[in-house]
PDB file of N, CA and C in Angstrom:
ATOM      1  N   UNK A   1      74.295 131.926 -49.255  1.00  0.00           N
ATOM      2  CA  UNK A   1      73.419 132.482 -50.262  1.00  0.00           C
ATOM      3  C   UNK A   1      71.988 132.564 -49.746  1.00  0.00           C
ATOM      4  N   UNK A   2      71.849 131.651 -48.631  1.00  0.00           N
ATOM      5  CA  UNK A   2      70.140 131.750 -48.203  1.00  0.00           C
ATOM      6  C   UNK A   2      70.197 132.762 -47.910  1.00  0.00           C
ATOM      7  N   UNK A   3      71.115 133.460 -46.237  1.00  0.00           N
ATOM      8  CA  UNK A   3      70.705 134.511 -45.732  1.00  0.00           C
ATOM      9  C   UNK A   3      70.750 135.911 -47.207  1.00  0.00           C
ATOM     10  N   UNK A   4      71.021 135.686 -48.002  1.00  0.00           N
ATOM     11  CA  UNK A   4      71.478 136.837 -48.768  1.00  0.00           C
ATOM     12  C   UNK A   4      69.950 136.941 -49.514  1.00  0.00           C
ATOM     13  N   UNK A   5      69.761 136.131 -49.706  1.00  0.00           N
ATOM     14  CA  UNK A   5      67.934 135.868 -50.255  1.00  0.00           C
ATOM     15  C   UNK A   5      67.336 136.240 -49.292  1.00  0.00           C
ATOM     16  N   UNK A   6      67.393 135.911 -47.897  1.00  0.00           N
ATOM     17  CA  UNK A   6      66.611 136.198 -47.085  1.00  0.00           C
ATOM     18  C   UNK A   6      66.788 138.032 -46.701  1.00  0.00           C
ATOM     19  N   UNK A   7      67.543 138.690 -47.209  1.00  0.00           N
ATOM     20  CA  UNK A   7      68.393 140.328 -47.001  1.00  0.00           C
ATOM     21  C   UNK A   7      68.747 140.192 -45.900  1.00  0.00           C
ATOM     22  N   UNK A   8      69.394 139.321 -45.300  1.00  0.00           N
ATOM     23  CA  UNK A   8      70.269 139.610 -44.249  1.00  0.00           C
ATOM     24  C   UNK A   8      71.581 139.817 -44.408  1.00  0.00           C
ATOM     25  N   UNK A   9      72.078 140.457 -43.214  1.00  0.00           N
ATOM     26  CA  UNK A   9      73.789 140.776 -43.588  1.00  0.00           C
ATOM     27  C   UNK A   9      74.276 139.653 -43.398  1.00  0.00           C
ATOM     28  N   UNK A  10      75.325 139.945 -44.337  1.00  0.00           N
ATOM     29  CA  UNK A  10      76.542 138.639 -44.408  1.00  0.00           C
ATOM     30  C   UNK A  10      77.931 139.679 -43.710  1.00  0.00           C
ATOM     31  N   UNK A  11      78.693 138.823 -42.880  1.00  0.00           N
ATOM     32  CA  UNK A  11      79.737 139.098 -42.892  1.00  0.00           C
ATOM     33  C   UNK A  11      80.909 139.403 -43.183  1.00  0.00           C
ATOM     34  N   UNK A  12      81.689 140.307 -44.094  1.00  0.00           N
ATOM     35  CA  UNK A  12      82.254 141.197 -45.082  1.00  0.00           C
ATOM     36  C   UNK A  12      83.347 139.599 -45.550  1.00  0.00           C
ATOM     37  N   UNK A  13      83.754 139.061 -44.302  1.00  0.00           N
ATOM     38  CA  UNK A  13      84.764 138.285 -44.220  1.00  0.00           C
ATOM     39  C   UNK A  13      84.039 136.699 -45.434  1.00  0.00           C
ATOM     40  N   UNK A  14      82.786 136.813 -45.606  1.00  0.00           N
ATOM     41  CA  UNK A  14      82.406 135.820 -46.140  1.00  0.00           C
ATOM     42  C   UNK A  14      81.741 136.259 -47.886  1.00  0.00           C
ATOM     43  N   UNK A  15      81.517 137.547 -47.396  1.00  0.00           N
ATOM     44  CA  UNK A  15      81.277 138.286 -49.179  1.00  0.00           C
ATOM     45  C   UNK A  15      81.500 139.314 -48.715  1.00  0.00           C
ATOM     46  N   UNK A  16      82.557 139.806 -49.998  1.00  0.00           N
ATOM     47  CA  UNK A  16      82.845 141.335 -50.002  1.00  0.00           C
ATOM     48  C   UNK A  16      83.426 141.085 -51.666  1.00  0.00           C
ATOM     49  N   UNK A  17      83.234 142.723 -52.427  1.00  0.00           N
ATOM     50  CA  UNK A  17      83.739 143.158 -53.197  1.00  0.00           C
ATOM     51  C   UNK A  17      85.437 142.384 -53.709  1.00  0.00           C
ATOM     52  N   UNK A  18      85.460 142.189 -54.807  1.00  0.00           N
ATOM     53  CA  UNK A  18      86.262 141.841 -55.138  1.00  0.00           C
ATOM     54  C   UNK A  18      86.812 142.239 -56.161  1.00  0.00           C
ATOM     55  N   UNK A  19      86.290 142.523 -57.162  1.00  0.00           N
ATOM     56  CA  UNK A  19      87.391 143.699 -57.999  1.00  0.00           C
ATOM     57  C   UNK A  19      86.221 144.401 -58.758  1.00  0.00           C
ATOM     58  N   UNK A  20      86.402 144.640 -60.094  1.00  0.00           N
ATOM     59  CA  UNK A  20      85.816 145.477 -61.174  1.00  0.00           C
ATOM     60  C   UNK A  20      85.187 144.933 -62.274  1.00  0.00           C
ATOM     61  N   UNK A  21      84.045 145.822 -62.454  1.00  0.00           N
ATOM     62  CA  UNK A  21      83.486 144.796 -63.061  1.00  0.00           C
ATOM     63  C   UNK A  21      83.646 145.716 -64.708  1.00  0.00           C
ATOM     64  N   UNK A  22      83.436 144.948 -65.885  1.00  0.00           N
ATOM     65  CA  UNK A  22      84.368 145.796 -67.240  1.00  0.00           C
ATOM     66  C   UNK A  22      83.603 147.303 -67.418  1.00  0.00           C
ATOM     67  N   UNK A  23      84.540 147.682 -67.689  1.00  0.00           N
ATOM     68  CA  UNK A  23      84.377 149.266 -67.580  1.00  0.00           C
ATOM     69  C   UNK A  23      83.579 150.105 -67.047  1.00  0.00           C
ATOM     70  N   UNK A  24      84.448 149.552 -65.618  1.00  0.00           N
ATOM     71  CA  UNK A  24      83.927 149.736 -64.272  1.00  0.00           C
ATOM     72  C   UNK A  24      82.810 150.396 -63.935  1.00  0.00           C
ATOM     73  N   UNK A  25      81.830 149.812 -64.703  1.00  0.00           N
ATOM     74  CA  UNK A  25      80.208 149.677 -63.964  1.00  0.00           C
ATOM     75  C   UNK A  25      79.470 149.088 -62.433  1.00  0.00           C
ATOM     76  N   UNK A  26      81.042 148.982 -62.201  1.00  0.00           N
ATOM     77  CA  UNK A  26      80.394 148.286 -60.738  1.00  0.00           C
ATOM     78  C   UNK A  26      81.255 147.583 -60.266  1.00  0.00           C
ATOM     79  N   UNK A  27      81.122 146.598 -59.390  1.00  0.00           N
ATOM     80  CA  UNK A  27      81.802 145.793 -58.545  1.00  0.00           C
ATOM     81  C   UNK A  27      81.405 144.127 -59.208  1.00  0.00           C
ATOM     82  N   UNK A  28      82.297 142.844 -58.313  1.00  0.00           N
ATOM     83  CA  UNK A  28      81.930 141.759 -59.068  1.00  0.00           C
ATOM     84  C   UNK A  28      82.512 141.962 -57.246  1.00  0.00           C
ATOM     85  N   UNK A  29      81.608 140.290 -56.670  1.00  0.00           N
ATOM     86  CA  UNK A  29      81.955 139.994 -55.460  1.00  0.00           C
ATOM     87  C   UNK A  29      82.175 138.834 -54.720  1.00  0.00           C
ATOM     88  N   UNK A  30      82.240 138.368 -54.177  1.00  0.00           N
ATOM     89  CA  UNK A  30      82.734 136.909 -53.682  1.00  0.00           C
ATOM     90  C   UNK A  30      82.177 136.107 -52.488  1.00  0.00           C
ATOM     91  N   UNK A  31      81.310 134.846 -52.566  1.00  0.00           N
ATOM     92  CA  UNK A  31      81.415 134.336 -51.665  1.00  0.00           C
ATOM     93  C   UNK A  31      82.258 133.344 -50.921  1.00  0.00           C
ATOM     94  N   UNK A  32      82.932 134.067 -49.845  1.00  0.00           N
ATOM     95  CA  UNK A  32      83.916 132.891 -49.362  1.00  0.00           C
ATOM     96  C   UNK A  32      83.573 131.960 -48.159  1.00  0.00           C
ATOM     97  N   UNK A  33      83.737 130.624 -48.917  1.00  0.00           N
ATOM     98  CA  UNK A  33      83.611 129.543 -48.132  1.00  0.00           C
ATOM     99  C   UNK A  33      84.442 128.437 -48.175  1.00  0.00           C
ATOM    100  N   UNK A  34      85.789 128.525 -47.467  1.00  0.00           N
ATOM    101  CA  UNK A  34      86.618 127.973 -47.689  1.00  0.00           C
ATOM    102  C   UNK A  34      86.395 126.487 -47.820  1.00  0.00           C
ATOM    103  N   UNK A  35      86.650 125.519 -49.090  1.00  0.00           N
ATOM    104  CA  UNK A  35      88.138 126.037 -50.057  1.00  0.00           C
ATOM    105  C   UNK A  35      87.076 126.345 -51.328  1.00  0.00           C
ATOM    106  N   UNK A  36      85.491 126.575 -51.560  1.00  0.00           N
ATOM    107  CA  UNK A  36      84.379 126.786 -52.334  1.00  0.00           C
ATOM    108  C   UNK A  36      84.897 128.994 -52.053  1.00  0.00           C
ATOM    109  N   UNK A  37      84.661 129.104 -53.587  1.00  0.00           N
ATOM    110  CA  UNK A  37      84.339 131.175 -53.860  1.00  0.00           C
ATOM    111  C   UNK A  37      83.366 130.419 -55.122  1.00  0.00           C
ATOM    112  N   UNK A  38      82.794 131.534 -54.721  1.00  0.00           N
ATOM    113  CA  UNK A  38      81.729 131.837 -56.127  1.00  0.00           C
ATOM    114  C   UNK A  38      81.576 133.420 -56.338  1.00  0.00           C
ATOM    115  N   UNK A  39      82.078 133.726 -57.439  1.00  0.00           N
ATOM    116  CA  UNK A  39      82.125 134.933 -57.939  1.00  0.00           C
ATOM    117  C   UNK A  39      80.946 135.315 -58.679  1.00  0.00           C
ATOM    118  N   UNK A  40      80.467 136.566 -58.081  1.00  0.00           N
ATOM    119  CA  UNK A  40      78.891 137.336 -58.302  1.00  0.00           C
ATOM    120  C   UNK A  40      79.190 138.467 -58.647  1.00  0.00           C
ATOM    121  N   UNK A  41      77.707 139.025 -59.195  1.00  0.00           N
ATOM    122  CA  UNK A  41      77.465 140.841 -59.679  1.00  0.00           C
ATOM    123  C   UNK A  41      76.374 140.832 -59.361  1.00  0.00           C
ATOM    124  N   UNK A  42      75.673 141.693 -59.180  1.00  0.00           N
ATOM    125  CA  UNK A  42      74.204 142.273 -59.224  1.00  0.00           C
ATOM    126  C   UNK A  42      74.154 142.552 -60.418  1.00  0.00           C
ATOM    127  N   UNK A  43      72.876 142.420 -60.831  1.00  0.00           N
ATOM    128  CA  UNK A  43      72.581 142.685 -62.248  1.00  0.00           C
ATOM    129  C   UNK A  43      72.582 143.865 -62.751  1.00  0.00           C
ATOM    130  N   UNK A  44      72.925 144.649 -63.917  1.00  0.00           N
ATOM    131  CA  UNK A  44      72.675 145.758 -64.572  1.00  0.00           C
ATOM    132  C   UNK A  44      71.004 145.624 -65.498  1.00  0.00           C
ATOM    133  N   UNK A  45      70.966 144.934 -65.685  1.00  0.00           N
ATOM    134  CA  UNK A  45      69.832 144.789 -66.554  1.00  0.00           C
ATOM    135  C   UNK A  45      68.639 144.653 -65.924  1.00  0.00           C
ATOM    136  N   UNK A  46      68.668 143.839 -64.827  1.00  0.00           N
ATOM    137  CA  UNK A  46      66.870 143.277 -63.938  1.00  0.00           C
ATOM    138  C   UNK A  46      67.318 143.559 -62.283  1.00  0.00           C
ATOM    139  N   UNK A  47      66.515 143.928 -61.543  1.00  0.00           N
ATOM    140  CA  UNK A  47      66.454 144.166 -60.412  1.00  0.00           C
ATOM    141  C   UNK A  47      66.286 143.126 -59.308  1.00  0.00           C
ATOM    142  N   UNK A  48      66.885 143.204 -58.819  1.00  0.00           N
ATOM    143  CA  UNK A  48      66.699 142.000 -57.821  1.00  0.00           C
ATOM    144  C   UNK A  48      67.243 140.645 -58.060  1.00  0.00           C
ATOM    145  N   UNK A  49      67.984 140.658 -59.218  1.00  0.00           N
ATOM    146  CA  UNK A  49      68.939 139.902 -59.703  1.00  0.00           C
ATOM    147  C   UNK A  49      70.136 139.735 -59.279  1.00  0.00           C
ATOM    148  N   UNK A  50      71.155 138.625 -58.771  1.00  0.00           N
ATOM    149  CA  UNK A  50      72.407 138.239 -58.640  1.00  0.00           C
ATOM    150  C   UNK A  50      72.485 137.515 -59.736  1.00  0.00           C
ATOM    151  N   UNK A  51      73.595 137.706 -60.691  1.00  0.00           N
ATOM    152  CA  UNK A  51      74.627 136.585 -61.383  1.00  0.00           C
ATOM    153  C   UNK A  51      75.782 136.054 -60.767  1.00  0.00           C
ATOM    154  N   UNK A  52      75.424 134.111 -60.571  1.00  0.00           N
ATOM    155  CA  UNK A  52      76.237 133.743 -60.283  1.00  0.00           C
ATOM    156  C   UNK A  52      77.583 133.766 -61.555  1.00  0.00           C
ATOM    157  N   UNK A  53      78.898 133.717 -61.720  1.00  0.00           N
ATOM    158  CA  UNK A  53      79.399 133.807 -62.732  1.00  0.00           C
ATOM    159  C   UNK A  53      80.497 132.280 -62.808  1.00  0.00           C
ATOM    160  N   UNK A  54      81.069 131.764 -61.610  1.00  0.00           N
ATOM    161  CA  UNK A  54      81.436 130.596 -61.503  1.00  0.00           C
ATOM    162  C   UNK A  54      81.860 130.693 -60.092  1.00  0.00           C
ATOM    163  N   UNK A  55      81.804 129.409 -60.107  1.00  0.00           N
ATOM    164  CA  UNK A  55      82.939 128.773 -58.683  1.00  0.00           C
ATOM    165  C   UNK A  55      83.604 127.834 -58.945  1.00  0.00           C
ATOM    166  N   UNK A  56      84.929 128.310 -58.069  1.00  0.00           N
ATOM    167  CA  UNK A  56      86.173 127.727 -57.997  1.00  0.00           C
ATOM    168  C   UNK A  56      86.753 127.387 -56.397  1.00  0.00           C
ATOM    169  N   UNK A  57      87.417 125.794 -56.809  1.00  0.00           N
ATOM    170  CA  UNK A  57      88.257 125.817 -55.743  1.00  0.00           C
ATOM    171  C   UNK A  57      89.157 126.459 -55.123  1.00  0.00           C
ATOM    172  N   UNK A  58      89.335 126.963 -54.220  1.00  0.00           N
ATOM    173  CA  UNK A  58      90.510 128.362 -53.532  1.00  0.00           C
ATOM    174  C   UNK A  58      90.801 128.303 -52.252  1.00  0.00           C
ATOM    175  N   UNK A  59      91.861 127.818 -52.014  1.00  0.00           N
ATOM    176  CA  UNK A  59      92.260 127.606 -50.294  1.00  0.00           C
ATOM    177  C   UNK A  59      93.273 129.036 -50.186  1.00  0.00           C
ATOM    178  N   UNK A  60      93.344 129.555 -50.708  1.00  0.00           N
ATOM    179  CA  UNK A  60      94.099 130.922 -50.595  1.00  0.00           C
ATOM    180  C   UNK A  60      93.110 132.331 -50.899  1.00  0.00           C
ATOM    181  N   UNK A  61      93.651 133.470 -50.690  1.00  0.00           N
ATOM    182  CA  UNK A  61      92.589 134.654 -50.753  1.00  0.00           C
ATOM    183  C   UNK A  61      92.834 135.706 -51.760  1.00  0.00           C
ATOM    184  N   UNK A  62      94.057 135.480 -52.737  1.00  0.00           N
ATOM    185  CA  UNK A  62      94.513 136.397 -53.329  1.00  0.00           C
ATOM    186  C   UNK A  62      93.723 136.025 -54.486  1.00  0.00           C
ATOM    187  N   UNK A  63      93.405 137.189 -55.494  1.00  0.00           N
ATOM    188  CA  UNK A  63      92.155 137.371 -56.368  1.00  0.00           C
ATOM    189  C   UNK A  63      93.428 137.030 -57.807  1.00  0.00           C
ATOM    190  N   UNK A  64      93.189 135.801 -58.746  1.00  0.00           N
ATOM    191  CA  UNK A  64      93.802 135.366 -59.903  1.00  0.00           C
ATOM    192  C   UNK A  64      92.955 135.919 -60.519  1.00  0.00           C
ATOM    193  N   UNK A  65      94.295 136.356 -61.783  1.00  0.00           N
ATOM    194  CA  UNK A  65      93.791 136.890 -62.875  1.00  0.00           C
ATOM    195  C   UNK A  65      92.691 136.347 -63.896  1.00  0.00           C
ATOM    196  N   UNK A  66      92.370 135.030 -63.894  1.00  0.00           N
ATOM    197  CA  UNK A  66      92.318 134.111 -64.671  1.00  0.00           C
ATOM    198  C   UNK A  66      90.672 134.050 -64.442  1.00  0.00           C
ATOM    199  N   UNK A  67      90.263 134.037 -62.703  1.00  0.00           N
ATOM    200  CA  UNK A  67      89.458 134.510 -62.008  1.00  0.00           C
ATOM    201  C   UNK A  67      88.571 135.936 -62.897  1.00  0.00           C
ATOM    202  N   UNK A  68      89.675 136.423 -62.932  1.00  0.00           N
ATOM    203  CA  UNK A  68      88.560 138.454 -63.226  1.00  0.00           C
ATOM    204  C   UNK A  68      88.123 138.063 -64.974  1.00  0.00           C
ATOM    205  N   UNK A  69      89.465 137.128 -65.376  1.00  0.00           N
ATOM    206  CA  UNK A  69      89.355 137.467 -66.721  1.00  0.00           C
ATOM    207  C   UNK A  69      87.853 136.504 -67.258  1.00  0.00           C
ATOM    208  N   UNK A  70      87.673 135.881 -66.174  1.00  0.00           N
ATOM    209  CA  UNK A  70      86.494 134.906 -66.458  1.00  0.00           C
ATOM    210  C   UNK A  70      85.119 135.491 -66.182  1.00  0.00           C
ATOM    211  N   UNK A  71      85.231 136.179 -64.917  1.00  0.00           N
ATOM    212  CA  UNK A  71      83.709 136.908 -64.860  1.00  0.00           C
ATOM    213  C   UNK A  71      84.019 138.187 -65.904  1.00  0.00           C
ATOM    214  N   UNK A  72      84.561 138.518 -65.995  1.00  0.00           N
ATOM    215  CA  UNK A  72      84.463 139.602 -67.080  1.00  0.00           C
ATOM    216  C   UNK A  72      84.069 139.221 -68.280  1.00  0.00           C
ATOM    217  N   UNK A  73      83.991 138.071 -68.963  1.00  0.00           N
ATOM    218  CA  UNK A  73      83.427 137.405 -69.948  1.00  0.00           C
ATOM    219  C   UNK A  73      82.397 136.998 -69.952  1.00  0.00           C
ATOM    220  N   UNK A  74      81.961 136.415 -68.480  1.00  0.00           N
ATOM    221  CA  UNK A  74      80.496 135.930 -68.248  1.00  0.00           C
ATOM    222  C   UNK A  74      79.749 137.027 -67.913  1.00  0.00           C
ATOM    223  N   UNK A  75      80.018 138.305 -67.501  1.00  0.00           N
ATOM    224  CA  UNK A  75      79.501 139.500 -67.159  1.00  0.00           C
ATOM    225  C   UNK A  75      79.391 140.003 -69.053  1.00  0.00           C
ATOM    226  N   UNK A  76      80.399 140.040 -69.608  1.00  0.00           N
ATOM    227  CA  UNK A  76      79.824 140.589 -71.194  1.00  0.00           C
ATOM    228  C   UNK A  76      79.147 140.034 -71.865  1.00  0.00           C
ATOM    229  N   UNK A  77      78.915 138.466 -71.487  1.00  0.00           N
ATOM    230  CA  UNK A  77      78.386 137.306 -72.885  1.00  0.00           C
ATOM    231  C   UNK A  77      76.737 137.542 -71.744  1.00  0.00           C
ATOM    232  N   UNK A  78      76.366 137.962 -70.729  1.00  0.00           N
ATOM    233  CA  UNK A  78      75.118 137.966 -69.899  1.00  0.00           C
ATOM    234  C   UNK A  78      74.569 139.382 -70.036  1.00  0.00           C
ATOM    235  N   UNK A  79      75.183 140.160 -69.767  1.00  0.00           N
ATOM    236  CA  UNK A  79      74.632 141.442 -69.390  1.00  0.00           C
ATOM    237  C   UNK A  79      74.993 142.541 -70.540  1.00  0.00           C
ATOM    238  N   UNK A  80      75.474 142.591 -71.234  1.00  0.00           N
ATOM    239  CA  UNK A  80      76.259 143.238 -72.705  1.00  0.00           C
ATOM    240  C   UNK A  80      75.749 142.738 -73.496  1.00  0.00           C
ATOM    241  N   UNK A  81      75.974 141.318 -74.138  1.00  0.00           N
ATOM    242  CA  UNK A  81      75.011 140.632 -75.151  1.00  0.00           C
ATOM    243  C   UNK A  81      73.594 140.034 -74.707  1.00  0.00           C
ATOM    244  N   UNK A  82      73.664 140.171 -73.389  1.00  0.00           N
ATOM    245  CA  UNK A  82      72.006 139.136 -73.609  1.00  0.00           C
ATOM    246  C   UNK A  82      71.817 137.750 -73.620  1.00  0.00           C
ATOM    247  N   UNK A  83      72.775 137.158 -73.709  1.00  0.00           N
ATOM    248  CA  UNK A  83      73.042 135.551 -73.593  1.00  0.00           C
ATOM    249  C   UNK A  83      72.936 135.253 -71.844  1.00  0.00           C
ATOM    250  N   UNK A  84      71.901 134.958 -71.282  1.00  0.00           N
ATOM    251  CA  UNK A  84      71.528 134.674 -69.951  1.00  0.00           C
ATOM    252  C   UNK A  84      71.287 133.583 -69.949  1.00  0.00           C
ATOM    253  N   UNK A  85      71.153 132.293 -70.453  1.00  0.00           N
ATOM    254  CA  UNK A  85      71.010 130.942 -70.853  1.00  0.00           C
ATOM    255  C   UNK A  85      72.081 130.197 -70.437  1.00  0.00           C
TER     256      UNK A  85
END
C-alpha cells in the first residue's frame, strides 16, 4: 500500500482487478499478500481516494462469493448512501 501512495507500479500479481463493482461502475481490486487480501475500489465520490473494504485470510486465489457479496455492501453503505464512518 506504501508504494501505491507513493504512485508507483505494483505488480499485477500483487493487485489486480478482481471483479465488479454493483452495477458495474467499475472494478473492486485486490491486494495480494499471501495468506493477507484486502479488497479495494477507488472512489466514485472524492478523488484520490481508495476504499479499503475488508481483509481476509486467503491462502488460495479463487475470488468467494461471500468476498464480492461483502464489498458490494461496503461499496453501497460508503459510496451510494454516504455512510463513510
Amino acid at each position: 500500500m506504501e508504494r501505491l501512495c507513493r504512485n508507483e507500479t505494483l505488480p499485477k500479481a500483487e493487485f489486480c482487478p478482481e471483479g465488479n463493482l454493483p452495477g458495474n461502475v467499475g472494478k473492486f481490486y485486490a491486494f495480494k499478500h499471501i495468506p493477507i487480501r484486502a479488497y479495494c475500489w477507488y472512489s466514485k465520490r472524492f478523488d484520490s481516494v481508495m476504499y479499503i473494504s475488508h481483509y481476509i485470510y486467503k491462502d488460495f486465489d479463487k475470488l468467494d462469493k461471500a468476498d464480492i457479496s461483502k464489498v458490494h455492501a461496503n461499496y453501497n453503505r460508503i459510496e451510494v448512501d454516504g455512510d463513510d464512518e
